[in-house]
Protein backbone atom coordinates (compact mmCIF):
# COMPACT_ATOMS: atom_id res chain seq x y z
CA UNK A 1 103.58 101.34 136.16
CA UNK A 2 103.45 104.41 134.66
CA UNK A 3 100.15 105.29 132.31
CA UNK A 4 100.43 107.06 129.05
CA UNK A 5 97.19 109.00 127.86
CA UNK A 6 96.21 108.05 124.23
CA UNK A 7 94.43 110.93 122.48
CA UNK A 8 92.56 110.15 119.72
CA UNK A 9 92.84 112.70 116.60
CA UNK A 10 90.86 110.26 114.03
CA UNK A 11 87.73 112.56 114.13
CA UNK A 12 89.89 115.71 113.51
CA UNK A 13 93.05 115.10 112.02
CA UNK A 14 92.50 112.25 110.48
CA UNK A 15 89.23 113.20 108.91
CA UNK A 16 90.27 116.17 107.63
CA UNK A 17 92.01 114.74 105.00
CA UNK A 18 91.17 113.68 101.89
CA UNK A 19 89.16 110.82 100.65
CA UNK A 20 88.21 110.37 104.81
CA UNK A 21 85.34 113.04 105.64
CA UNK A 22 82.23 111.84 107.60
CA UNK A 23 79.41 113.32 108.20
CA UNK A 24 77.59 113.90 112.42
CA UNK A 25 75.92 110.61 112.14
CA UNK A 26 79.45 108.52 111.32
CA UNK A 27 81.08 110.81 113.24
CA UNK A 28 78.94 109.91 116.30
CA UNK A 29 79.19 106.27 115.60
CA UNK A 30 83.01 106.11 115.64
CA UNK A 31 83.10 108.21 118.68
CA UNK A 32 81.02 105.31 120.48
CA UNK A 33 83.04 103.06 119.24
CA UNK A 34 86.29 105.19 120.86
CA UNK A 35 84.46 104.99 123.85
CA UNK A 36 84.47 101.54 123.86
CA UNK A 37 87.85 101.45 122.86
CA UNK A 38 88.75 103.31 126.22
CA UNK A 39 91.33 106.02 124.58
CA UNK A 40 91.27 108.38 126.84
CA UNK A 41 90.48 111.60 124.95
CA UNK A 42 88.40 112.12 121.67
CA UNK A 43 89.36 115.32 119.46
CA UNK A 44 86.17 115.45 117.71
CA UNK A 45 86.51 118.12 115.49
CA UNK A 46 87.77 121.63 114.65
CA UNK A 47 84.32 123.81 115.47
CA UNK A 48 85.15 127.03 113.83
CA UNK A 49 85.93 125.25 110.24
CA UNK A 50 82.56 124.39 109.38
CA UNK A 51 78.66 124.56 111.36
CA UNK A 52 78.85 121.00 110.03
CA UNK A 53 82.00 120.08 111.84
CA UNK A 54 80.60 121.83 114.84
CA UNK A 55 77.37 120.42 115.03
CA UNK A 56 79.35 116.97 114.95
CA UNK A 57 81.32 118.18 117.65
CA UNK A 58 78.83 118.91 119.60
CA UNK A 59 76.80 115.85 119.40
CA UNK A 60 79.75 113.70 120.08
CA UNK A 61 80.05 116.17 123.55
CA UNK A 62 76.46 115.42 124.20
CA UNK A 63 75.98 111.87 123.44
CA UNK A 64 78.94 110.68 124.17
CA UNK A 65 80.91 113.09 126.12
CA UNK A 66 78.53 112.60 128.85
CA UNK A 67 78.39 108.29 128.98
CA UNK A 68 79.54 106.80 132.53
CA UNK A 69 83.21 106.71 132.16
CA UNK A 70 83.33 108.65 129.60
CA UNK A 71 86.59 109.78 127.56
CA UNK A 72 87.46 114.01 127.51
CA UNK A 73 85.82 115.15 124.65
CA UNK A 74 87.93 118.42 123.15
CA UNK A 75 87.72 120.43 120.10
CA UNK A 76 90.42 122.62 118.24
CA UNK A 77 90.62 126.19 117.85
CA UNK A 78 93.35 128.52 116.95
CA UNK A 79 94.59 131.51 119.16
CA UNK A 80 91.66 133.83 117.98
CA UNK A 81 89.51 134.44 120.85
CA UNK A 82 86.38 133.86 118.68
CA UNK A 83 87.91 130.49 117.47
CA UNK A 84 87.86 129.58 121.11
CA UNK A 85 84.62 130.94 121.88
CA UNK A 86 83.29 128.65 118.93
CA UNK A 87 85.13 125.89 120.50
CA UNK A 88 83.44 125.98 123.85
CA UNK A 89 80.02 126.29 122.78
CA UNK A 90 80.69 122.72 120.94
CA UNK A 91 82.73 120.83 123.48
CA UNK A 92 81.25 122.32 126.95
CA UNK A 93 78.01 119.89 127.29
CA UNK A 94 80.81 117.00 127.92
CA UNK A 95 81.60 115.54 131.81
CA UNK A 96 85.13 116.35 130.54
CA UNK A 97 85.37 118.78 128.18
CA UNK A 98 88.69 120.05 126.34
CA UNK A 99 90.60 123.32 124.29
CA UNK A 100 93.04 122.56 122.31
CA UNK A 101 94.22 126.08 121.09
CA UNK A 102 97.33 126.02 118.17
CA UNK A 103 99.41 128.43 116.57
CA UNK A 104 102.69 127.96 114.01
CA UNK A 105 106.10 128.79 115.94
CA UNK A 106 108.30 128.03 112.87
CA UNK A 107 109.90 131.52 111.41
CA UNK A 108 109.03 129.66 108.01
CA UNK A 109 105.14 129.83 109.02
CA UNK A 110 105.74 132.89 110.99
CA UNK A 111 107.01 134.72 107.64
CA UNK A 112 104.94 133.13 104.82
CA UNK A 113 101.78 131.90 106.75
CA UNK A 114 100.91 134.34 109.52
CA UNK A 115 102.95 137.08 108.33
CA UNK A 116 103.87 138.20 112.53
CA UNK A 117 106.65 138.48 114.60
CA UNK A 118 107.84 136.37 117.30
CA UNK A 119 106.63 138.78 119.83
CA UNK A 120 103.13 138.52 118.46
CA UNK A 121 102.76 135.20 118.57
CA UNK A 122 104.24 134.56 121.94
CA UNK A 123 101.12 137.19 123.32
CA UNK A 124 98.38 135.77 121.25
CA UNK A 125 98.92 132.15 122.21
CA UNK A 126 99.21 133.70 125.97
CA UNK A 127 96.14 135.63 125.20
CA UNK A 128 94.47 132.36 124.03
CA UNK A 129 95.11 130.01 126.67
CA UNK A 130 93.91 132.29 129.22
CA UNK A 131 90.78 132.99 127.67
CA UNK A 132 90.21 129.46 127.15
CA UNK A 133 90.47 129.06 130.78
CA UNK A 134 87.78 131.22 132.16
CA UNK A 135 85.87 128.23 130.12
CA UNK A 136 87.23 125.34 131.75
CA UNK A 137 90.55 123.77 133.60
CA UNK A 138 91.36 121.04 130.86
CA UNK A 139 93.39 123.16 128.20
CA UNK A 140 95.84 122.15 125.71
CA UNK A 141 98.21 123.91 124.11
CA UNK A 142 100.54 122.99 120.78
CA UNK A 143 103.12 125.03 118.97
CA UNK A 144 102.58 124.20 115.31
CA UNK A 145 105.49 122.80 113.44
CA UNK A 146 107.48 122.51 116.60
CA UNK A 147 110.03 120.02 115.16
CA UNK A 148 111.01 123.37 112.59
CA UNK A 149 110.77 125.60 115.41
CA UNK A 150 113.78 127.41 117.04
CA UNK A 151 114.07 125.45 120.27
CA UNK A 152 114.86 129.17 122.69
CA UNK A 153 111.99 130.98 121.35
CA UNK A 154 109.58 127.70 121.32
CA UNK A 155 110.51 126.94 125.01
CA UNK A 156 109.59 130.61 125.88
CA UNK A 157 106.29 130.39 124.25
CA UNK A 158 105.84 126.66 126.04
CA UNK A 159 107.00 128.47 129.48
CA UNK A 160 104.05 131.66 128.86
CA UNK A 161 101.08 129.17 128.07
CA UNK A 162 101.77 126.89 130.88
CA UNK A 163 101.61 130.26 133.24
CA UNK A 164 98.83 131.29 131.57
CA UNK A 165 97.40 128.09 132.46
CA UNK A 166 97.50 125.50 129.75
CA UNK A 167 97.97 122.00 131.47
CA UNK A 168 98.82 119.56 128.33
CA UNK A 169 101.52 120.44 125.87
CA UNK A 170 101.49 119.42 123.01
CA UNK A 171 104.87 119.03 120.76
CA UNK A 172 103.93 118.44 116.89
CA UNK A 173 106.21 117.04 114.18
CA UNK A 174 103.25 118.51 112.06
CA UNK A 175 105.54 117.74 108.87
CA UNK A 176 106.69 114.62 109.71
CA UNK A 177 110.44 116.16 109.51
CA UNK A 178 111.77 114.65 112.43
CA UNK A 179 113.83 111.54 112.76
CA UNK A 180 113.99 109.64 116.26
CA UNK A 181 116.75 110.23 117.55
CA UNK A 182 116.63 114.24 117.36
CA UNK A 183 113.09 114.00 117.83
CA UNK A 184 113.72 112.02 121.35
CA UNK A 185 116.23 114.58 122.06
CA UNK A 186 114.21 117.79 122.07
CA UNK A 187 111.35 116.39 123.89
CA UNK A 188 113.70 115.54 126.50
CA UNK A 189 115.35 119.30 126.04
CA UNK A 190 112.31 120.67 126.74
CA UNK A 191 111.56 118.67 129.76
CA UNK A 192 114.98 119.85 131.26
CA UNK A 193 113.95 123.86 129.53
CA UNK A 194 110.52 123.80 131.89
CA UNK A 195 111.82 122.20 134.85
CA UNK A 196 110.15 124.82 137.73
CA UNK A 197 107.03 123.62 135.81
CA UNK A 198 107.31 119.99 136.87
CA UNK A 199 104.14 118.44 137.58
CA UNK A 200 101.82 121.24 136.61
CA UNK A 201 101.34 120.01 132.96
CA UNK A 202 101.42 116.46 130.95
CA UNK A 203 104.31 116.77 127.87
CA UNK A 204 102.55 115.32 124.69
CA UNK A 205 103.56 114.45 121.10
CA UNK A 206 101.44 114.54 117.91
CA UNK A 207 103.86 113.03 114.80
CA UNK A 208 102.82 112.73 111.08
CA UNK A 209 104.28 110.24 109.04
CA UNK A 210 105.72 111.62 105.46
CA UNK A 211 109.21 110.23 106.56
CA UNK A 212 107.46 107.11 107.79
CA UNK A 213 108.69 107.85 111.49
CA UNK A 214 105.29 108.51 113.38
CA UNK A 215 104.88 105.57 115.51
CA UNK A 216 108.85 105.55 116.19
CA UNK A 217 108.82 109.03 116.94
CA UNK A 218 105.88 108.79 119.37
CA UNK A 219 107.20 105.82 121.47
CA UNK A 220 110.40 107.78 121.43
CA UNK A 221 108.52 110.65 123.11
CA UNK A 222 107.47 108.32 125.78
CA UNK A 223 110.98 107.10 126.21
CA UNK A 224 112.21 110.76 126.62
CA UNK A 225 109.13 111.68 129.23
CA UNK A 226 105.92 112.66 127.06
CA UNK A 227 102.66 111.03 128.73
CA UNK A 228 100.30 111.72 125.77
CA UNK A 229 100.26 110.77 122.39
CA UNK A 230 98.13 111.90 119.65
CA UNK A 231 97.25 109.35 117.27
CA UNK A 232 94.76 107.69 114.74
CA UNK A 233 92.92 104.64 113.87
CA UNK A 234 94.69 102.94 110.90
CA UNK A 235 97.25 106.27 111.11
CA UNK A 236 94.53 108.14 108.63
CA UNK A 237 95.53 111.82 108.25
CA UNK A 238 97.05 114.51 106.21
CA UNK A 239 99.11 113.49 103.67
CA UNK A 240 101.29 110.36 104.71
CA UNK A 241 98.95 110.32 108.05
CA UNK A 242 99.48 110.16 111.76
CA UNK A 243 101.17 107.78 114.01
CA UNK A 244 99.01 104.81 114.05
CA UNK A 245 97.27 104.08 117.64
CA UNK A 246 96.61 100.24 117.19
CA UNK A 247 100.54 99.98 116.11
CA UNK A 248 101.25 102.78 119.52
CA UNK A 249 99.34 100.65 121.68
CA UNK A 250 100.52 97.19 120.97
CA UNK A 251 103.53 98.84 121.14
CA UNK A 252 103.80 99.78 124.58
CA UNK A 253 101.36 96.48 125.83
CA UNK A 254 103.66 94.17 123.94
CA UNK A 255 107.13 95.63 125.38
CA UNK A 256 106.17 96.39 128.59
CA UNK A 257 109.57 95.20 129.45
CA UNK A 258 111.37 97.87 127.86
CA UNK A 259 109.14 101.07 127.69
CA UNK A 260 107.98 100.15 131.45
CA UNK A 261 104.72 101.95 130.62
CA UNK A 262 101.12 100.71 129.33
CA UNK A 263 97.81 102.73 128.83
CA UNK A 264 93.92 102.40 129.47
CA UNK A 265 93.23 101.30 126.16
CA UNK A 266 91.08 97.89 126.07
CA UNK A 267 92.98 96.38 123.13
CA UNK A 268 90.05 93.24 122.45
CA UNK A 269 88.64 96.67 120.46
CA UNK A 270 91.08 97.73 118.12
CA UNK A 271 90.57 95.25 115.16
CA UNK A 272 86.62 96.20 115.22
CA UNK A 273 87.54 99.84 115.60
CA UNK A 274 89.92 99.53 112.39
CA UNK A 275 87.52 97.81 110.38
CA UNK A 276 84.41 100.22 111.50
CA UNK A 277 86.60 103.30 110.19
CA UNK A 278 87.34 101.16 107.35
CA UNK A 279 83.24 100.80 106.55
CA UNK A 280 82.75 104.60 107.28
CA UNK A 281 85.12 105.65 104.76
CA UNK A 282 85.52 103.12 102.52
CA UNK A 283 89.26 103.28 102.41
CA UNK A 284 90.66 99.65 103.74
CA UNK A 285 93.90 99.32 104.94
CA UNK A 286 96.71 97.41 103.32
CA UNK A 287 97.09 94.04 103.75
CA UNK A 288 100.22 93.80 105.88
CA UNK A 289 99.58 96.79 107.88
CA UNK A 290 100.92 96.20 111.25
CA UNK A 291 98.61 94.69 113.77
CA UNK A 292 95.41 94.95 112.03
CA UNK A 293 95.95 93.85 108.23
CA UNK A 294 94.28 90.97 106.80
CA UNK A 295 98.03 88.96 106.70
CA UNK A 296 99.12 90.47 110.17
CA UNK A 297 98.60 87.29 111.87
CA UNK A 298 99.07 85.26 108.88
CA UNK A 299 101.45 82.15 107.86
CA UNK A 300 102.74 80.97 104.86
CA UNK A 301 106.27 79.95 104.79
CA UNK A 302 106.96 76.67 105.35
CA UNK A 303 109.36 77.11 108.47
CA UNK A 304 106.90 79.58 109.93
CA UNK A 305 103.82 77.43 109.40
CA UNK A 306 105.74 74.11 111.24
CA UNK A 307 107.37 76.26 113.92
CA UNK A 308 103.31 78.07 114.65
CA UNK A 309 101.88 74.54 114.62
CA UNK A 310 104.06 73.45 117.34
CA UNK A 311 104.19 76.58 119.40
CA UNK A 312 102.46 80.01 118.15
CA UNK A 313 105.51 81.87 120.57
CA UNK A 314 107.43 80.80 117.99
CA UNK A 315 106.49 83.52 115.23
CA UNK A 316 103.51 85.52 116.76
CA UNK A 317 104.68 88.12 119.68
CA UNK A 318 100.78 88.81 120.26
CA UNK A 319 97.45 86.94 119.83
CA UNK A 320 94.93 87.60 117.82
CA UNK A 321 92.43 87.32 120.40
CA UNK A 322 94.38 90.39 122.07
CA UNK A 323 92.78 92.80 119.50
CA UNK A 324 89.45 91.41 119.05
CA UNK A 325 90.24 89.94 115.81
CA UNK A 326 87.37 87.27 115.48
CA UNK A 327 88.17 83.90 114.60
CA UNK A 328 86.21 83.45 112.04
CA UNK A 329 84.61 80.33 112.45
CA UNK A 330 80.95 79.45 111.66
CA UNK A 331 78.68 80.64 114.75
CA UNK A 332 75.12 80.84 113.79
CA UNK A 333 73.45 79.32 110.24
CA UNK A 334 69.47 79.48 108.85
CA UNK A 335 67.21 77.70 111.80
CA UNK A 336 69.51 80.17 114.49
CA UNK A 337 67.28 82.47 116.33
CA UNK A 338 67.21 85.92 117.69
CA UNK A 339 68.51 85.38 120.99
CA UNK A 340 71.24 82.89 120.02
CA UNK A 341 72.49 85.91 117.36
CA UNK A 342 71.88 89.02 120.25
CA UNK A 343 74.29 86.69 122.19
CA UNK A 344 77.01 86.20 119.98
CA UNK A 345 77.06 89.69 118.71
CA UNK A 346 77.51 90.49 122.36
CA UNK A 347 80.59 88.35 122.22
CA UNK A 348 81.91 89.79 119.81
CA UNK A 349 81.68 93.52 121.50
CA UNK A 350 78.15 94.91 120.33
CA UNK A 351 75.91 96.11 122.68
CA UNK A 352 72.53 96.65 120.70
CA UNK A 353 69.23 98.37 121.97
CA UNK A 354 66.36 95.59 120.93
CA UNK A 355 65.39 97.77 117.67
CA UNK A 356 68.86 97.29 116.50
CA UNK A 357 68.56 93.52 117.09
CA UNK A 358 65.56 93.32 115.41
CA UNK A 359 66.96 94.65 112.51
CA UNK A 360 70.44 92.90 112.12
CA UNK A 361 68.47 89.45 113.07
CA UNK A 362 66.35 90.60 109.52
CA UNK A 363 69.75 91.50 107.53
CA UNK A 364 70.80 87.80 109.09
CA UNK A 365 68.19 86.08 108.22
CA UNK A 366 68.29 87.02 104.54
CA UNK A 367 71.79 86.27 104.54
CA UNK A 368 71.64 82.57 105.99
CA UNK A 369 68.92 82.21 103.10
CA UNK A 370 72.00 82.95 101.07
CA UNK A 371 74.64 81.55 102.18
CA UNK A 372 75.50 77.91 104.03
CA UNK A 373 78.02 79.34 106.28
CA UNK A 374 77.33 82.67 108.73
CA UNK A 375 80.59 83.29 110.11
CA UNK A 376 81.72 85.97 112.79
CA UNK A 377 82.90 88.87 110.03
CA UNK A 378 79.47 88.07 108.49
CA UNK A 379 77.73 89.38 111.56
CA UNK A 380 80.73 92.36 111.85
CA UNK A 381 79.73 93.44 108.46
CA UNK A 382 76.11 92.86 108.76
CA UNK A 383 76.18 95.41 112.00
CA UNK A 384 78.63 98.04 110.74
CA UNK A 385 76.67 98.60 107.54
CA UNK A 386 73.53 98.84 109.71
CA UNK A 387 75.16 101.17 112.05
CA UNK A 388 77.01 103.58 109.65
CA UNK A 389 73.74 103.89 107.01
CA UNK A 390 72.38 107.78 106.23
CA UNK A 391 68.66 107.30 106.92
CA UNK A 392 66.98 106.92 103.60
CA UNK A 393 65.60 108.69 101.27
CA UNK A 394 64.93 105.48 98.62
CA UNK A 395 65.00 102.44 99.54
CA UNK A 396 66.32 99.63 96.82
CA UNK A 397 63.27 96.83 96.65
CA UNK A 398 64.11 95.32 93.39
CA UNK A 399 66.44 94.88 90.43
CA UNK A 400 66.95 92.49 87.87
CA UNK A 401 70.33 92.60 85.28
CA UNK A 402 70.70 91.55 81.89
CA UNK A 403 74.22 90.78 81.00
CA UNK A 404 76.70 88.40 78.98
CA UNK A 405 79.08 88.03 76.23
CA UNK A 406 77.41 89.71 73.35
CA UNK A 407 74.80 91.17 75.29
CA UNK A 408 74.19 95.01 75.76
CA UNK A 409 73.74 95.02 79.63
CA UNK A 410 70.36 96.66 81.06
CA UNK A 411 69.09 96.44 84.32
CA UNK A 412 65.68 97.34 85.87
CA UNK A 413 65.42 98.87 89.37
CA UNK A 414 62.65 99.65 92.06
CA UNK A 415 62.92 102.21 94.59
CA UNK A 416 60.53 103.38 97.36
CA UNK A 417 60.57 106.55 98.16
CA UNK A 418 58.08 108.02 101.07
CA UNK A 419 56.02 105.25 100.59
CA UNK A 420 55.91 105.68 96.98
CA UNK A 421 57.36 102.71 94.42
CA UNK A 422 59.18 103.71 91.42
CA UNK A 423 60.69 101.51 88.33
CA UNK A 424 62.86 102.51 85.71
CA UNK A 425 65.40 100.57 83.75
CA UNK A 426 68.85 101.50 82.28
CA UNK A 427 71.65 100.24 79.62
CA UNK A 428 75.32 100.78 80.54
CA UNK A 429 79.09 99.37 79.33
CA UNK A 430 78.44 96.36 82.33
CA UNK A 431 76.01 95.12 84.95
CA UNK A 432 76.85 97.89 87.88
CA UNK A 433 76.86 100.58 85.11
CA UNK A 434 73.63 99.65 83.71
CA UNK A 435 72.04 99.41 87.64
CA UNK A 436 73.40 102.54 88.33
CA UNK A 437 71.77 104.42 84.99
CA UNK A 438 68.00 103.08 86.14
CA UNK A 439 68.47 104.54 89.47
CA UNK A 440 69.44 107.84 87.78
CA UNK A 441 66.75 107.63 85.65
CA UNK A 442 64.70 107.37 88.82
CA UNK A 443 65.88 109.54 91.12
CA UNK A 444 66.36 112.74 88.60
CA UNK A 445 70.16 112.78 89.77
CA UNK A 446 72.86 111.80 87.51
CA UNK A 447 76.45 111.06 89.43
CA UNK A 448 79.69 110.21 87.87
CA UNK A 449 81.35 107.14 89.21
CA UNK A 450 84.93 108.75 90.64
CA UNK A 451 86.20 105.64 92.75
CA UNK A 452 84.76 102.11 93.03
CA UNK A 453 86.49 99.73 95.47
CA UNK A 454 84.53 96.31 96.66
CA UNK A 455 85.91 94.02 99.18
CA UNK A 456 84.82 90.15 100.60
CA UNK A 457 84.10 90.64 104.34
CA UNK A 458 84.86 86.63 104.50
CA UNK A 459 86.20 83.67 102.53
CA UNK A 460 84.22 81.79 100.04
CA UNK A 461 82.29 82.20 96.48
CA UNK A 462 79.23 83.33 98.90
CA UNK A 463 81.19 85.62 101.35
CA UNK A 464 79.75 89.49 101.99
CA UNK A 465 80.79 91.49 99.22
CA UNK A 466 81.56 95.33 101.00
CA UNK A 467 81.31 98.00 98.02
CA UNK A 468 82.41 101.74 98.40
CA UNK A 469 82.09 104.32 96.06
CA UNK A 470 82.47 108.07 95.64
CA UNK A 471 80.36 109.54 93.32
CA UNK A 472 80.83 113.01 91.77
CA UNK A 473 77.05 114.86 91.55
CA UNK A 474 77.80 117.87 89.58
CA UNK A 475 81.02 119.19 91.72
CA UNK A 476 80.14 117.53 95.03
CA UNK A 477 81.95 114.49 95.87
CA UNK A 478 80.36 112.04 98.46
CA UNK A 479 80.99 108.98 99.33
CA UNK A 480 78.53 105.71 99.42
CA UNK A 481 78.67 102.17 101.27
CA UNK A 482 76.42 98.73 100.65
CA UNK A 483 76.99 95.50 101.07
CA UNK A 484 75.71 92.21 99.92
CA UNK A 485 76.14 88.53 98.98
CA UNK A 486 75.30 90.00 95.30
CA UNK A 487 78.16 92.48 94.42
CA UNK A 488 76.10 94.09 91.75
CA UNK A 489 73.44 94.81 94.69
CA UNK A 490 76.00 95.73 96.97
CA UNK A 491 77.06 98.19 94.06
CA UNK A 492 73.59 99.53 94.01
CA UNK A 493 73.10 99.71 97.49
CA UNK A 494 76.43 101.69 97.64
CA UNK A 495 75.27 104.15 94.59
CA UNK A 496 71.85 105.21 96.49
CA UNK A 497 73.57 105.31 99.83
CA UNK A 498 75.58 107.88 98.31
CA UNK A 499 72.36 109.51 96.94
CA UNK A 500 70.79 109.51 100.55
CA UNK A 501 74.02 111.03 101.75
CA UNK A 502 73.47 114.34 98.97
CA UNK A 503 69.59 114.32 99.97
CA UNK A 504 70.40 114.55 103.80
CA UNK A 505 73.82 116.60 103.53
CA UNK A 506 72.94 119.65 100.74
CA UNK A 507 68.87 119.00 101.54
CA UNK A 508 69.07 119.37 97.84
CA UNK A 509 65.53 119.24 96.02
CA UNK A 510 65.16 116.01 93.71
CA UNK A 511 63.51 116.08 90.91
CA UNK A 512 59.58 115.31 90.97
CA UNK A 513 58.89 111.66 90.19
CA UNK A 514 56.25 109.53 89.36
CA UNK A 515 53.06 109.31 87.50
């Protein structure tokens, strides 16, 4: 059966846009988690846009890049020979490193954008692609908004870079302007257009989603001969987003029958994968999103309910256990100890060095004092919060609220910072406001509350509470994560992760405290 590579954009594309940035230590952690995933190339990053973004990209190349069976690791770069040069020093410590190297072919980008001529831009992305392979044999080429792109002058540009060397090509619909059936159409046009080519390069596609068409557009690819497709976790990217790879994958796994392909991607993954991306940026995905929303798998009319309960063929094409989707029934519970947790977190995918055992079993153990009931998105949340923290600069190791009808809400906090224990107290309009005024008072750093969003990680009056916030500190916008039984801790938690996140990011200098 024939195999179609899955190239994962989610570090690049998708966190590019707004309201989805991470910093190298998330970065890093979602790459692992790709890894594990099995996609079969990462595009960590775009190296010449920021040292920040190429430090990242780097570290994924190093860490990650060089793991036994390890995916391609590749970076972006446009045609400019220093772009590439930039992109190389990032992605080259990787077993498998790749170039991607872009540049617009659209006479609307061509005239507005780049302000060159046809003849230009043929010879710089020639230029580009042969300079990026004196670096290494893996290059990649794409032909910005391809789908708006005269088809003649786009297949001569496609028919230079694969000369020059390039060895994927990539079509994008980078406005998310195409509609299936065309879009099937050219890529098989431009199959048939670089015929004497046949077998020297892998056709890919790479669609966005503002019409809504990005998975349908990418599975028509495949039907029409492409053998990549770029995609994202939870289809995060500019604007509407990109194709979706969980909704891709299933895809082509589920109807095997009719697309008569399948890819390398271990699928038991994808649900922790979504919800890990979810944690890192805070942004959860919709309810009935396809494949891995809350209701995906979910029953409630009567007819569907009696036809599941006597056969799940009936309504569910796939099984939840086919995405990892944990079944969230109660594992582990107050006496449980350390190895009978390390085991069932290895069941449910997480393979953690004894430190981080030691310190989820502590998060676990406080939690079963909490709660009755430990169930298996209890331990998912308890690990992904653990994993995706900035290290800190304060630690929370107190607070107490005052609040009620006809009471002006006030909270007193205690922080530790470098071994150092600070206490403050604060009033606010409610309980979160008033806990978040103490820790300014603390910490010297006022932020402004921009978006507040908390979540339950499980069922119940006593599930996880998961609180994300983005926090405005005098023009810089950054984004915080906590999580508790106690929402208002979780809130606080949140607030000073976001703190640690300015201290660590800007290395800004905090005001003196103390005595």
């Amino acid at each position: 059966m024939d195999r179609v590579i899955i190239f994962d954009t989610t570090l690049r594309d998708g966190e590019q846009s707004p309201g989805f940035s991470m910093n190298a230590m998330e970065k890093l952690e979602m790459a692992r988690q790709l890894a594990r995933l099995r996609v079969d190339v990462i595009e960590a990053g775009f190296p010449i846009s920021s040292d920040e973004d190429f430090e990242a990209t780097r570290e994924v190349a190093r860490q990650v890049g060089t793991l036994d069976g390890a995916p391609a690791i590749c970076g972006l770069s446009r045609v400019g020979l220093g772009d590439i040069d930039r992109c190389w020093e990032a992605v080259k410590y990787a077993t498998k490193p790749r170039i991607h190297t872009f540049v617009a072919t659209s006479d609307i980008h061509l005239k507005y954008k780049l302000r060159k001529s046809r003849a230009e831009i043929l010879k710089a992305a020639e230029e580009a692609v042969k300079h990026a392979r004196a670096y290494c044999e893996d290059v990649e080429f794409s032909p910005e908004d391809a789908s708006r792109t005269d088809f003649d002058y786009m297949c001569d540009v496609l028919d230079a870079v694969i000369t020059a060397g390039a060895r994927t090509i990539n079509i994008p619909d980078t406005v998310g302007y195409a509609i299936p059936q065309e879009w099937g159409q050219r890529i098989a046009n431009i199959r048939e257009r670089l015929k004497r080519h046949e077998g020297r390069y892998v056709l890919s596609v790479h669609c966005h989603n503002d019409l809504g068409q990005a998975v349908a557009n990418s599975v028509t690819g495949v039907m029409n001969g492409a053998r990549q497709i770029e995609c994202t976790i939870n289809g995060i990217g500019e604007r509407a987003g990109n194709a979706s790879l969980e909704e891709i994958v299933m895809a082509l796994r589920t109807r095997k029958d009719f697309f008569g392909v399948d890819t390398g991607v271990k699928t038991e993954e994808l649900f922790r994968t979504s919800r890990l991306l979810s944690h890192i940026t805070g942004i959860h995905v919709q309810p009935n999103k396809a494949i891995v929303g809350e209701n995906a798998f979910a029953h409630e009319a009567g007819i569907h309910q009696d036809g599941v309960l006597k056969d799940k063929s009936t309504y569910e094409i796939m099984k939840p256990e086919d995405i990892g989707r944990p079944s969230n029934k109660l594992v582990l519970g107050k006496h449980s100890g350390r190895a009978a947790l390390g085991s069932r977190l290895k069941e449910l995918g997480f393979d953690l060095q004894p430190a981080e055992i030691d310190r989820a079993f502590k998060k676990f153990k406080d939690l079963a004092d909490r709660k009755k009931e430990v169930f298996d998105e209890d331990l998912v949340a308890i690990v992904t919060d653990e994993a995706t923290q900035t290290p800190e600069t304060y630690t929370l190791d107190y607070l107490h609220v005052l609040s009620g009808t006809g009471v002006v809400p006030s909270a007193t906090v205690k922080l530790t910072r470098a071994g150092q224990t600070f206490q403050d107290s604060g009033i606010g309009d409610g309980p979160v406001d008033a806990v978040l005024a103490a820790i300014d008072a603390i910490t010297g750093v006022k932020g402004r509350l921009q978006d507040y969003a908390i979540r339950a990680a499980t069922s119940g009056k006593d599930a996880i509470g998961e609180v994300s916030v983005k926090v405005d500190f005098d023009g810089t916008v950054v984004a915080g994560k906590g999580a508790s039984t106690d929402v208002i801790e979780a809130s606080a938690r949140a607030y000073l992760n976001a703190i640690n996140r300015l201290v660590q990011q800007n290395g800004q200098r905090m005001k003196e405290i103390g005595p």
